[in-house]
Protein backbone atom coordinates (compact mmCIF):
# COMPACT_ATOMS: atom_id res chain seq x y z
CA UNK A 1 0.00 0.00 0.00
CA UNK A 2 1.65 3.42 -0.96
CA UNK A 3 1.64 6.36 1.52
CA UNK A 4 -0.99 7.91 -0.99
CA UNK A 5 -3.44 4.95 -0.77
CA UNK A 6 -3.17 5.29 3.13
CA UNK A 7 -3.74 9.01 3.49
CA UNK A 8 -7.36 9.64 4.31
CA UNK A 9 -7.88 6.07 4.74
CA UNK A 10 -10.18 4.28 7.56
CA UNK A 11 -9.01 0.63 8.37
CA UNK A 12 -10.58 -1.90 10.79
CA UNK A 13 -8.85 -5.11 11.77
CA UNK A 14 -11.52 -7.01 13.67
CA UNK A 15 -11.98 -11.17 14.54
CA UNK A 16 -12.34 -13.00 17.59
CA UNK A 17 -10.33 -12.28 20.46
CA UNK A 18 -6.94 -14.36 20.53
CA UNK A 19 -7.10 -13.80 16.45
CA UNK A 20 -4.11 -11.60 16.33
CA UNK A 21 -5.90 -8.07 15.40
CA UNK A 22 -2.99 -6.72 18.08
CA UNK A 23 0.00 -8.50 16.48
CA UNK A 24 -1.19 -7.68 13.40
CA UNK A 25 -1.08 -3.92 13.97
CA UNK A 26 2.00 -3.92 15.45
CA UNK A 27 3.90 -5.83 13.14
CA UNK A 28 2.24 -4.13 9.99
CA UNK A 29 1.58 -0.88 11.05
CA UNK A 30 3.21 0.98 13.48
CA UNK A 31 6.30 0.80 11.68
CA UNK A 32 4.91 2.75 8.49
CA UNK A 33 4.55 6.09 10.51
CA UNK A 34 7.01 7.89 12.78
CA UNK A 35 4.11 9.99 14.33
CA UNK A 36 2.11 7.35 16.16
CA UNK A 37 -1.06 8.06 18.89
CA UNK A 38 -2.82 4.66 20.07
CA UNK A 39 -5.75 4.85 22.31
CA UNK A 40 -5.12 2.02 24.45
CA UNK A 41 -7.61 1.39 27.13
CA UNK A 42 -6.15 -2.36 27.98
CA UNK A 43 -2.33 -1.38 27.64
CA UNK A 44 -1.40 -3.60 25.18
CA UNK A 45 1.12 -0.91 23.29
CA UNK A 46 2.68 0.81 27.09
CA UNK A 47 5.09 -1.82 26.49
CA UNK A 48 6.37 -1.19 22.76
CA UNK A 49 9.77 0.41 22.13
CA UNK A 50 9.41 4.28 21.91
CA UNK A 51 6.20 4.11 22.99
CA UNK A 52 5.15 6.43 25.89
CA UNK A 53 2.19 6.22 28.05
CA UNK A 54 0.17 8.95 28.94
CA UNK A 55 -3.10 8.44 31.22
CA UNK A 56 -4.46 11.98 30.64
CA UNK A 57 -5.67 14.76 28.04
CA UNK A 58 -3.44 17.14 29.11
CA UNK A 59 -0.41 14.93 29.33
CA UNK A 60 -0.93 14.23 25.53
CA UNK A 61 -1.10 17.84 24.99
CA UNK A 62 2.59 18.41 26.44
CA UNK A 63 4.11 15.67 24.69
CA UNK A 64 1.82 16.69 21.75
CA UNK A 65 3.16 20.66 21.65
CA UNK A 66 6.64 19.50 22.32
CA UNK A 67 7.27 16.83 19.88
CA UNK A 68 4.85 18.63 17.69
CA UNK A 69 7.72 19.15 14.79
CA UNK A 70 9.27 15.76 15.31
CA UNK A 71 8.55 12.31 15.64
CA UNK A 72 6.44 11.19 18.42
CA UNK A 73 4.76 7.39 19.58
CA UNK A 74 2.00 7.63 22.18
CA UNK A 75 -0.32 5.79 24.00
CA UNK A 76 -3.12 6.77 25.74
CA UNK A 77 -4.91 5.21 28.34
CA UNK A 78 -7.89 5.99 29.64
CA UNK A 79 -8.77 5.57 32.74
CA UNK A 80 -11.97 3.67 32.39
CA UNK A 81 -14.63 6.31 33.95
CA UNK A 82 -15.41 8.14 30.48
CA UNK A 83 -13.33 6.29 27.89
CA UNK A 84 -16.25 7.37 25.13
CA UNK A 85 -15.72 11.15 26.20
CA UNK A 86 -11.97 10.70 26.32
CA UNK A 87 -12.18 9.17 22.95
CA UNK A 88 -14.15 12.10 21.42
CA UNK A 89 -11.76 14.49 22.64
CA UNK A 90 -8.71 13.19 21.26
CA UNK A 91 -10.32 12.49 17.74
CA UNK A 92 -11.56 16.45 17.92
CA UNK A 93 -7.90 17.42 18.51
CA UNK A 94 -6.61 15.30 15.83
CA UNK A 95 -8.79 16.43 13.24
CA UNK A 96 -8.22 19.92 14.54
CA UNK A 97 -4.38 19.46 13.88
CA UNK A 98 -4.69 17.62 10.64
CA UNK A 99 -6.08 20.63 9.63
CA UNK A 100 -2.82 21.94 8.12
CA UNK A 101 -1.87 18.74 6.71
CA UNK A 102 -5.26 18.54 5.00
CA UNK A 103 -4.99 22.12 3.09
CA UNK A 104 -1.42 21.27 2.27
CA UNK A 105 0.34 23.72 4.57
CA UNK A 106 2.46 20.98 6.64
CA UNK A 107 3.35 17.36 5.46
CA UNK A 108 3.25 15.62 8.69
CA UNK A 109 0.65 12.99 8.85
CA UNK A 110 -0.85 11.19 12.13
CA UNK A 111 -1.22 7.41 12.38
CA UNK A 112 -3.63 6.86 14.69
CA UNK A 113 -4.76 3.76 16.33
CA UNK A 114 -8.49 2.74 18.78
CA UNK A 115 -7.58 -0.37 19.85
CA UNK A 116 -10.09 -2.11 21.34
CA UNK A 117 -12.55 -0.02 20.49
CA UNK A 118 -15.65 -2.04 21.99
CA UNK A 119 -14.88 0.12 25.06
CA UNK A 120 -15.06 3.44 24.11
CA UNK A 121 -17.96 2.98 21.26
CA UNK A 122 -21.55 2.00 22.10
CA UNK A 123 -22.59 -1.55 21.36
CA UNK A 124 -26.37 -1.14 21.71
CA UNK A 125 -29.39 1.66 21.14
CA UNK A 126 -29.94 3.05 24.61
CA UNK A 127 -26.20 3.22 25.05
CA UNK A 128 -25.91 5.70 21.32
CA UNK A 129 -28.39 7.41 22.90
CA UNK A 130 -26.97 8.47 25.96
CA UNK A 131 -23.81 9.17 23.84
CA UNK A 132 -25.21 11.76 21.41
CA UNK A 133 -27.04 13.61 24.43
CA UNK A 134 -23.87 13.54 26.13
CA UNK A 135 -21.78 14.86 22.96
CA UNK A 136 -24.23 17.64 22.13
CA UNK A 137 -24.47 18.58 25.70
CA UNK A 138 -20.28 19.24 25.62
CA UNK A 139 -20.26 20.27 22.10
CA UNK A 140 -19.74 24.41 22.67
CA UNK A 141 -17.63 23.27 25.71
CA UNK A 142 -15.05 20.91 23.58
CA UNK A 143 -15.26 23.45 21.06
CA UNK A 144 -13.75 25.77 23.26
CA UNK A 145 -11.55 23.76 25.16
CA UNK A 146 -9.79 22.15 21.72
CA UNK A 147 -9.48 25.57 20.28
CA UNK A 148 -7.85 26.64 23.56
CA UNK A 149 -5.87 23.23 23.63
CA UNK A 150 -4.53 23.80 20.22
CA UNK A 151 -3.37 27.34 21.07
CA UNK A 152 0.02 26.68 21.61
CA UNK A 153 0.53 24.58 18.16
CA UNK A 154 2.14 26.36 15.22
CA UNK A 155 0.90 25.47 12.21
């Protein structure tokens, strides 16, 4: 797959657990992208070389604004009260940053991984239902808070 197939691209791995979705991502992918965020809520990338655990927003937002021009490999795990909400954050701030890299202003490009994402998505009705209120409830309030996360980015 060339770096222009990839770009833009949505992939799921997905099978029955013990089916090696988790080797296969490691072995495969994280080794085609030197800027690397996994959202890991059952640690199974803390122990990878380079990697580096964070367990909160703003903890990603320091390593974030400091390896910003660089290379970086991150993993963040939640810490199980509000792994949807934490989820939703983090893919607001990505898009928000991809932003540049979308209009063609900076050439960096963002792997990033949900691993396990059974925890952090809704599985039945009542449960997407709870989620939207909850999401339009916060939306002026993440608004605000990525814009003012994303303040100390250059683009």
């Amino acid at each position: 797959m060339s770096s222009a197939d990839r770009d833009g691209k949505r992939m799921v791995v997905y099978g029955q657990s013990g089916s090696g979705k988790t080797h296969l991502v490691k072995t495969k992918f994280l080794s085609i992208c030197d800027r690397v965020l996994i959202f890991d809520p059952e640690e199974e990338y803390t122990d990878e070389k380079g990697f580096q655990a964070v367990e909160t927003f703003i903890e990603l937002l320091e390593i974030l604004k400091d390896c910003w021009d660089s290379s970086f490999k991150i993993c963040y795990v939640p810490d199980g009260k509000n792994d949807v909400q934490d989820l939703h954050e983090i893919s607001c701030l990505l898009e928000r940053l991809q932003g540049p890299y979308k209009q063609g202003v900076h050439n960096e490009k963002i792997l990033f991984i949900v691993d396990e994402m059974h925890t952090s998505f809704p599985l039945n009705m009542k449960d997407i239902g709870v989620i939207i209120a909850g999401v339009l409830m916060n939306a002026l309030r993440d608004n605000e808070y990525i814009n003012n996360a994303i303040s100390g980015f250059d683009s």
